[in-house]
PDB file of N, CA and C in Angstrom:
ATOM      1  N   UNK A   1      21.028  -8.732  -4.477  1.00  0.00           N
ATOM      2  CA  UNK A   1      20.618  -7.514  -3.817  1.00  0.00           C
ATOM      3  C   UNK A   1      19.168  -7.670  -3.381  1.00  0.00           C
ATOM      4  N   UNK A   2      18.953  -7.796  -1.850  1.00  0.00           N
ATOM      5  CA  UNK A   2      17.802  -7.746  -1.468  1.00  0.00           C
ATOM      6  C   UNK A   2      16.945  -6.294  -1.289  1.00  0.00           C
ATOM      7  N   UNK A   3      15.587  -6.226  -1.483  1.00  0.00           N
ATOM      8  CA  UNK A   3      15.227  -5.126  -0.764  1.00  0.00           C
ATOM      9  C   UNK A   3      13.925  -4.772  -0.170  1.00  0.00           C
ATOM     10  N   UNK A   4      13.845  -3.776   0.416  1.00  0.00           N
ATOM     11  CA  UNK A   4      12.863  -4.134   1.670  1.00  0.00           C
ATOM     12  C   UNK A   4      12.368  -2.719   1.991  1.00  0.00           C
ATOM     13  N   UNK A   5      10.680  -2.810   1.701  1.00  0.00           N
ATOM     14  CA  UNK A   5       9.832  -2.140   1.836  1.00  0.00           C
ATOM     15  C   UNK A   5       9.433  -1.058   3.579  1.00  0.00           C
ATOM     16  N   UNK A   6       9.510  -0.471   4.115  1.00  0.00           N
ATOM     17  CA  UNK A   6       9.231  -0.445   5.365  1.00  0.00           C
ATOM     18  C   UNK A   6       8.385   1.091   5.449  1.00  0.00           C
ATOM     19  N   UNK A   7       7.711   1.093   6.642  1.00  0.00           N
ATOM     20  CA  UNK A   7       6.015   2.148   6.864  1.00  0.00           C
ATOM     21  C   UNK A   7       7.311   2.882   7.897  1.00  0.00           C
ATOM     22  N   UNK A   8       7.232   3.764   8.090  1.00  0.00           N
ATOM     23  CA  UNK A   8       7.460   5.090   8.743  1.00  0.00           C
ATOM     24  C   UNK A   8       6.709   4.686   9.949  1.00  0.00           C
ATOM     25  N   UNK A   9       7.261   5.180  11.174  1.00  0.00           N
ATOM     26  CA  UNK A   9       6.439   5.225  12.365  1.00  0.00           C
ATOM     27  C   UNK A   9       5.383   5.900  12.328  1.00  0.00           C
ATOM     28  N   UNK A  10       4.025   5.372  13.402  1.00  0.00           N
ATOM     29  CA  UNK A  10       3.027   5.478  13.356  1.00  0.00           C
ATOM     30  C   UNK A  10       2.949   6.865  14.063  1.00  0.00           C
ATOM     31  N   UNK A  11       4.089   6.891  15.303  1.00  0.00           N
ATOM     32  CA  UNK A  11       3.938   7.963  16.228  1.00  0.00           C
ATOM     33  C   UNK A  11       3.741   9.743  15.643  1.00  0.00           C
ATOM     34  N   UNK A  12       2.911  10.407  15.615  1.00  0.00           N
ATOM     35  CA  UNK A  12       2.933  11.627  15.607  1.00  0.00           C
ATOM     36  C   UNK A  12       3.738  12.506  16.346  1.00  0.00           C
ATOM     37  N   UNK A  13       4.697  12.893  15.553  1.00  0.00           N
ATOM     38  CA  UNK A  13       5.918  13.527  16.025  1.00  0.00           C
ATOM     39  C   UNK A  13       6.352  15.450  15.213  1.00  0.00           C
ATOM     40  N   UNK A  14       6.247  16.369  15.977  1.00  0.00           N
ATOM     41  CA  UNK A  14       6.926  17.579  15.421  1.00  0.00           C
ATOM     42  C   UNK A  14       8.016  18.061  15.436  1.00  0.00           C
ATOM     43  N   UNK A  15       8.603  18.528  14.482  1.00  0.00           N
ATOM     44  CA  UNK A  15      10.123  18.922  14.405  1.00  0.00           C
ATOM     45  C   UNK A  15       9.789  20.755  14.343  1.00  0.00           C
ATOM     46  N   UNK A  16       9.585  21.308  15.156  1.00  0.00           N
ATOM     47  CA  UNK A  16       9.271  22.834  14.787  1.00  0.00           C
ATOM     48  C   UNK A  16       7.917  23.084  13.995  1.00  0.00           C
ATOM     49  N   UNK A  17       7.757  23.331  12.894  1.00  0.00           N
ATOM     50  CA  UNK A  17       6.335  23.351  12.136  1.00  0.00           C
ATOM     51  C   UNK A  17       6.426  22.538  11.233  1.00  0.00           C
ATOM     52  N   UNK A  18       7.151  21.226  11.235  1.00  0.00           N
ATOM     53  CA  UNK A  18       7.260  20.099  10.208  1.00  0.00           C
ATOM     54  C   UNK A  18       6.278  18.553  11.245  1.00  0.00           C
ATOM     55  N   UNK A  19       6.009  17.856  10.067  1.00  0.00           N
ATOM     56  CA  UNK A  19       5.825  16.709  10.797  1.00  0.00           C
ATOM     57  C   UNK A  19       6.829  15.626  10.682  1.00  0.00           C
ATOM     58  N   UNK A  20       7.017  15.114  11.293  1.00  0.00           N
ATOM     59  CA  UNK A  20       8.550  14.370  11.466  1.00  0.00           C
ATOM     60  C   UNK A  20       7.734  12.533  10.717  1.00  0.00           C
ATOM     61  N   UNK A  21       9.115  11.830  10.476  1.00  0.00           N
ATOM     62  CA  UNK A  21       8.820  10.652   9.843  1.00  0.00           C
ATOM     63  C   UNK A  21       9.889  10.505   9.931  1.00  0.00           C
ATOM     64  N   UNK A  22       9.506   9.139  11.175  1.00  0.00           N
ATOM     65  CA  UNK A  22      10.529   8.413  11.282  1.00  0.00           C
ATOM     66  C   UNK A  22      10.552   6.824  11.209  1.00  0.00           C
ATOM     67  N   UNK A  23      12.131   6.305  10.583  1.00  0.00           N
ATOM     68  CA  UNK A  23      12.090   5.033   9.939  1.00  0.00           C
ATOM     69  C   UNK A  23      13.138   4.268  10.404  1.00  0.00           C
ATOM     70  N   UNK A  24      12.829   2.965  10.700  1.00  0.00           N
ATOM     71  CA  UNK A  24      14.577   2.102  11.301  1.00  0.00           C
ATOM     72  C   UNK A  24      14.483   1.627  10.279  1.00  0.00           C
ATOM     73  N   UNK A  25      15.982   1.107   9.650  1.00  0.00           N
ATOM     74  CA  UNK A  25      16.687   0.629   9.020  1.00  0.00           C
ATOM     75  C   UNK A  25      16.682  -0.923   8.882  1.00  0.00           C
ATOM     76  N   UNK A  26      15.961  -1.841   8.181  1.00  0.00           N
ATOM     77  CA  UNK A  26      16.244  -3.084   8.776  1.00  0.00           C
ATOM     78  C   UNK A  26      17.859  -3.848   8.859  1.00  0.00           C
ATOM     79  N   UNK A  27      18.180  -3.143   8.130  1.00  0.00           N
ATOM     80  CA  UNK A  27      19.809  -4.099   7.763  1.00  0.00           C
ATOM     81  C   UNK A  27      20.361  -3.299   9.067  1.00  0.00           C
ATOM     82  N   UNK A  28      20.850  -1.796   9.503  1.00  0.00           N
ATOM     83  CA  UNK A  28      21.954  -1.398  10.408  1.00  0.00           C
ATOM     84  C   UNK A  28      21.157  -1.284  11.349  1.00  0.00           C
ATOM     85  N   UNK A  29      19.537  -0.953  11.758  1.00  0.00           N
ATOM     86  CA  UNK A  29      19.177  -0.703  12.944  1.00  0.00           C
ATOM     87  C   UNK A  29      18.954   1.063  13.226  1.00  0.00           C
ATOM     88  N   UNK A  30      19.772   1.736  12.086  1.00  0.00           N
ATOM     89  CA  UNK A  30      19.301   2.913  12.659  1.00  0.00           C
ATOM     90  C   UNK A  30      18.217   3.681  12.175  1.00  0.00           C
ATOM     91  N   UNK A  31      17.707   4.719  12.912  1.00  0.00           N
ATOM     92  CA  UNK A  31      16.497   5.513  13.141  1.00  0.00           C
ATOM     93  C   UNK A  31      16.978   6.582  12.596  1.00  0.00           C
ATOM     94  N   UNK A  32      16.572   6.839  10.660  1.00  0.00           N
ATOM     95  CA  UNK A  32      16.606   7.830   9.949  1.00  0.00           C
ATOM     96  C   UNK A  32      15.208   8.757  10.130  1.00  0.00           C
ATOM     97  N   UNK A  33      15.520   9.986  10.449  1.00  0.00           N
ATOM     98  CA  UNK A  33      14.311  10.925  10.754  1.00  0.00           C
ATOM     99  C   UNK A  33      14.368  12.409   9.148  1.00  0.00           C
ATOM    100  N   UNK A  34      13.108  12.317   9.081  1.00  0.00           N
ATOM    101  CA  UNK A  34      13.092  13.055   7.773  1.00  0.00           C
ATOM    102  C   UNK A  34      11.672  14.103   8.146  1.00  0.00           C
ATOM    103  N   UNK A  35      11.069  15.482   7.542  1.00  0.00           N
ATOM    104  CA  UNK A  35       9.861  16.034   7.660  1.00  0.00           C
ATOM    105  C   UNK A  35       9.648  16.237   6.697  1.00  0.00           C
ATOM    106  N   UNK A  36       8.530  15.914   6.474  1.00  0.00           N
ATOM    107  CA  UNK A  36       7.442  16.272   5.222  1.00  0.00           C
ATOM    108  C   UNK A  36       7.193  17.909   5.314  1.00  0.00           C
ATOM    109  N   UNK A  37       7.497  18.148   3.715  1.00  0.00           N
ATOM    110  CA  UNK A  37       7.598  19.361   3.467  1.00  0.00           C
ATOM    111  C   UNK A  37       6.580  20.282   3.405  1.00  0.00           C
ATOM    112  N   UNK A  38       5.281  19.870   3.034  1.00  0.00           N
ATOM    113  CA  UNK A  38       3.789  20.419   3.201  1.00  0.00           C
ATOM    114  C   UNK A  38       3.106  19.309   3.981  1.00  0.00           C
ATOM    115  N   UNK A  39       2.867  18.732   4.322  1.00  0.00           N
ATOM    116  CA  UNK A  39       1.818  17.482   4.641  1.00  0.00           C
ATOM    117  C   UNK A  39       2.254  15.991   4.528  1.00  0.00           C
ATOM    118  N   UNK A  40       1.442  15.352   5.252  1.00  0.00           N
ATOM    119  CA  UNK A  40       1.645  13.935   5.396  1.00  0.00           C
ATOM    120  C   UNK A  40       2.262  12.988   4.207  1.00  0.00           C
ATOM    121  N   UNK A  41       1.080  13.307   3.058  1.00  0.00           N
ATOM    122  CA  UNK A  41       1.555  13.159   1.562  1.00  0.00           C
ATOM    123  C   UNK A  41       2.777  13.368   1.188  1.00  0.00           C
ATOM    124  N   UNK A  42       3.336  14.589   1.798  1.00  0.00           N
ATOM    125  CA  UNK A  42       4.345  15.488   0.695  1.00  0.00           C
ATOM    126  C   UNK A  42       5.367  14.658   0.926  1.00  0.00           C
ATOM    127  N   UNK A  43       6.532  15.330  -0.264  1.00  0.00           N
ATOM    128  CA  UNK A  43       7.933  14.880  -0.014  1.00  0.00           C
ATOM    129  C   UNK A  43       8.383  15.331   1.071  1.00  0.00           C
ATOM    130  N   UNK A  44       9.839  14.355   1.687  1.00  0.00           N
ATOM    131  CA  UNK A  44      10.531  14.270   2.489  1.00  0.00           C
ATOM    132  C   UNK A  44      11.598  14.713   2.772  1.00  0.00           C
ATOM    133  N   UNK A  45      12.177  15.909   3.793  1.00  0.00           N
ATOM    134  CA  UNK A  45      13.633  15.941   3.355  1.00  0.00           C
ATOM    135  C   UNK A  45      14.376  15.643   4.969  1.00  0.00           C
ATOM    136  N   UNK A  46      15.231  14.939   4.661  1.00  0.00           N
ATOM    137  CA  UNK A  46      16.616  14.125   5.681  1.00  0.00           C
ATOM    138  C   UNK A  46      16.933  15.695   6.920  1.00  0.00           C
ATOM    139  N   UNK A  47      16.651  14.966   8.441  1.00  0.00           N
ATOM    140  CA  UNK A  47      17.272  16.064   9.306  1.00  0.00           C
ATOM    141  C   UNK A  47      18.153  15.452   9.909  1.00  0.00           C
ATOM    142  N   UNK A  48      19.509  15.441   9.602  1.00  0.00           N
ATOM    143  CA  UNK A  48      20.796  14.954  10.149  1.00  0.00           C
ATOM    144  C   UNK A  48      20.903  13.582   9.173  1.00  0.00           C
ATOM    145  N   UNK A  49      22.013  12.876   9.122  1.00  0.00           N
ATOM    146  CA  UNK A  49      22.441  11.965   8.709  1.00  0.00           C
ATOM    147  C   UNK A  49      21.557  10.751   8.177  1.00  0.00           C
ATOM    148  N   UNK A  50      21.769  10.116   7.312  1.00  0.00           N
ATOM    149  CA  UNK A  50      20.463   8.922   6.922  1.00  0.00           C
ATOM    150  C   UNK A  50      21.747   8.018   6.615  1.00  0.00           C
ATOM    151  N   UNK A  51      21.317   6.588   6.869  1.00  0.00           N
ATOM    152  CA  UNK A  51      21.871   5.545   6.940  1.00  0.00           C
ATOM    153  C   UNK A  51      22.083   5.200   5.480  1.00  0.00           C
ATOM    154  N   UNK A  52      23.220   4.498   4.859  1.00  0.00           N
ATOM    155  CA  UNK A  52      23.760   4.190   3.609  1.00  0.00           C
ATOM    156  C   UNK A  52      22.422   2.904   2.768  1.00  0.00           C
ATOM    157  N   UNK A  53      22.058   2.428   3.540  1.00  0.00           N
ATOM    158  CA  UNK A  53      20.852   1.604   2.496  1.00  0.00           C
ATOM    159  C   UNK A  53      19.486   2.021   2.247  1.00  0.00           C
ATOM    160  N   UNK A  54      19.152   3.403   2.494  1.00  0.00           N
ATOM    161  CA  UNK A  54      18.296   3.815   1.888  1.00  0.00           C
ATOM    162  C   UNK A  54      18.052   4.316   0.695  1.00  0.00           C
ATOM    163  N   UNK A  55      17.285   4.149  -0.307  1.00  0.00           N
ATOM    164  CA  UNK A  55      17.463   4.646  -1.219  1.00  0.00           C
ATOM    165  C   UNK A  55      16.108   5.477  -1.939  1.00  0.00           C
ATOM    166  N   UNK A  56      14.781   5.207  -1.246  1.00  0.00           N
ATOM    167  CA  UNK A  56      13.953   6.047  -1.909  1.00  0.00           C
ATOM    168  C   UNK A  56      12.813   6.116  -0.692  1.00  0.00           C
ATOM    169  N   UNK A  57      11.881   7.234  -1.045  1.00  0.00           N
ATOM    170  CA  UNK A  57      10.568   7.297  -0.072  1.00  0.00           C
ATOM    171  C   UNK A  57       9.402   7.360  -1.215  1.00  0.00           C
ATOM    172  N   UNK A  58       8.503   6.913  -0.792  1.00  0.00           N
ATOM    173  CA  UNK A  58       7.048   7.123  -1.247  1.00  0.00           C
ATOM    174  C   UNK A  58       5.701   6.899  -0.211  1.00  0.00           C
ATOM    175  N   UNK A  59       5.102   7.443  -0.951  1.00  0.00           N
ATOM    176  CA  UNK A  59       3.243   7.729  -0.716  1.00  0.00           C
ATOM    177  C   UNK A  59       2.870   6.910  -1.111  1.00  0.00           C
ATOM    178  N   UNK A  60       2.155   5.858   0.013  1.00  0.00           N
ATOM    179  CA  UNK A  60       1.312   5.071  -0.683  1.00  0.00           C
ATOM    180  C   UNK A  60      -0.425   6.049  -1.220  1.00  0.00           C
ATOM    181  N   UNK A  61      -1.275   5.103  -1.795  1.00  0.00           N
ATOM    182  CA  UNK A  61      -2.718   5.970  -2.160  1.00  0.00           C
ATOM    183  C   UNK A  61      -3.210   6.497  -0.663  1.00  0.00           C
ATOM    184  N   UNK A  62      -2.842   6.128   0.081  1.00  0.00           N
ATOM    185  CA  UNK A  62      -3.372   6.907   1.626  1.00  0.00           C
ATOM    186  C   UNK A  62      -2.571   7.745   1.910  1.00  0.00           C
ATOM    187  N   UNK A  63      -1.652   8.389   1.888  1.00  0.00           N
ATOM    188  CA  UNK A  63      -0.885   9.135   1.913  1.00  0.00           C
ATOM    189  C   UNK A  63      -0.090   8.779   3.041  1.00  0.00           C
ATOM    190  N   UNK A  64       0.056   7.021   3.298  1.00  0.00           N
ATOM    191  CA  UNK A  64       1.341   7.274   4.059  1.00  0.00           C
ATOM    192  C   UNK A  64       2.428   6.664   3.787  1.00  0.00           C
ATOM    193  N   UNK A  65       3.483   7.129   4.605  1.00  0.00           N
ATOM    194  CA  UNK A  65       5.153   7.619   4.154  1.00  0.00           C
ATOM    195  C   UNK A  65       5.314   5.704   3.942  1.00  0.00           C
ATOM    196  N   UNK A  66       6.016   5.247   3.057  1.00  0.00           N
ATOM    197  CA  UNK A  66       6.767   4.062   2.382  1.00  0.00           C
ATOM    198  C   UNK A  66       8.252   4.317   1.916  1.00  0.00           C
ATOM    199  N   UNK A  67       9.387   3.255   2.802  1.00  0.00           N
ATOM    200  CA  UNK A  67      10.759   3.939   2.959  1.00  0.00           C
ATOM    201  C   UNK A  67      11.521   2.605   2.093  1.00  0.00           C
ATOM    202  N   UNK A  68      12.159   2.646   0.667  1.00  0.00           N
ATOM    203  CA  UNK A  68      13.207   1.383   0.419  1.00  0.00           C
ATOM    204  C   UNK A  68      14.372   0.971   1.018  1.00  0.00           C
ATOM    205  N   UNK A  69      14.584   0.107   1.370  1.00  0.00           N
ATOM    206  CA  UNK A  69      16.023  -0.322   1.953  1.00  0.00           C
ATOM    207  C   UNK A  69      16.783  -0.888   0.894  1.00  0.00           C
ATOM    208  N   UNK A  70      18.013  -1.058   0.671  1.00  0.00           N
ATOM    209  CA  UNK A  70      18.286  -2.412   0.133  1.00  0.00           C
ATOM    210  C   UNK A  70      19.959  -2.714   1.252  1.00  0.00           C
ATOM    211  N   UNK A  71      19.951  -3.935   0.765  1.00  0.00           N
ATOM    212  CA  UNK A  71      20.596  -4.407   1.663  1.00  0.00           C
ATOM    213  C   UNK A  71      22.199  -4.180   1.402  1.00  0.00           C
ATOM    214  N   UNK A  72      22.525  -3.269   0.073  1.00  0.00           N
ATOM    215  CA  UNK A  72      24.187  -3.369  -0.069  1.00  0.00           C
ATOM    216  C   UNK A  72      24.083  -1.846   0.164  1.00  0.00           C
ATOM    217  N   UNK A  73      24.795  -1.371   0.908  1.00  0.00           N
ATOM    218  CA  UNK A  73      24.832   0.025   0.902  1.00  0.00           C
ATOM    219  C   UNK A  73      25.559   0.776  -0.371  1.00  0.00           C
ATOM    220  N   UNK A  74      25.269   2.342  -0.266  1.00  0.00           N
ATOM    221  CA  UNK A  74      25.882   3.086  -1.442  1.00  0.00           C
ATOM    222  C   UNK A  74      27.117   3.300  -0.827  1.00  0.00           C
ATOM    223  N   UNK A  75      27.779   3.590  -1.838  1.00  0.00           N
ATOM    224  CA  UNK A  75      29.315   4.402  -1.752  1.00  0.00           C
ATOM    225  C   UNK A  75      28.915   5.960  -1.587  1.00  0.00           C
ATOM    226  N   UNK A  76      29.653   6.914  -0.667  1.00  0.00           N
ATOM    227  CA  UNK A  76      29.459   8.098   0.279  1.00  0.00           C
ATOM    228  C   UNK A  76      29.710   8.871  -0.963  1.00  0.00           C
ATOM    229  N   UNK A  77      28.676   9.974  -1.205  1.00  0.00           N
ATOM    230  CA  UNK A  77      28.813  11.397  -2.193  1.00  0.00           C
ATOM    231  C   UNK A  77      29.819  11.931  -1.709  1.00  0.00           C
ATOM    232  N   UNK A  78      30.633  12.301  -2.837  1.00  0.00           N
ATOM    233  CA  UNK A  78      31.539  13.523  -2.970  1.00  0.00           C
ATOM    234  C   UNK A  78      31.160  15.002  -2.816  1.00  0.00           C
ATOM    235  N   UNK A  79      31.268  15.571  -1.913  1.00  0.00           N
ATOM    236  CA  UNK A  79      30.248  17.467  -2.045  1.00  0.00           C
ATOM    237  C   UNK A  79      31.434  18.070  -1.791  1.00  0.00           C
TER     238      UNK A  79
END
């Protein structure tokens, strides 16, 4: 199981009164978009669908967005 660190786009982007953060996928290619809930720092929450090999976000000490990949995807939640 490989896995793989990746920075959130640089671009300054708004989703309504959120700031948007957005991330490609290295393994499928796609462009998971998420907004920070207070600020640049803050946690993240998913707007529409996020790709199966993601598995966590963090803050680096500068407060910017850091996205995990890994390379085997999850099996789909039951809701």
């Amino acid at each position: 199981m490989a896995e793989q660190i990746v920075a959130a786009s640089s671009a300054i982007d708004m989703i309504g009164p959120y700031l948007a953060s957005r991330v490609v996928c290295p393994y499928c290619t796609y462009e998971n978009t998420f907004v920070h809930l207070e600020g640049p720092g803050s946690d993240v929450k998913n707007v529409g669908p996020v790709c199966s090999h993601i598995r966590a976000h963090q803050a680096d000490e500068d407060g910017n967005s850091q996205y995990h990949f890994s390379d085997e995807p999850r099996e789909p939640r039951e809701e």
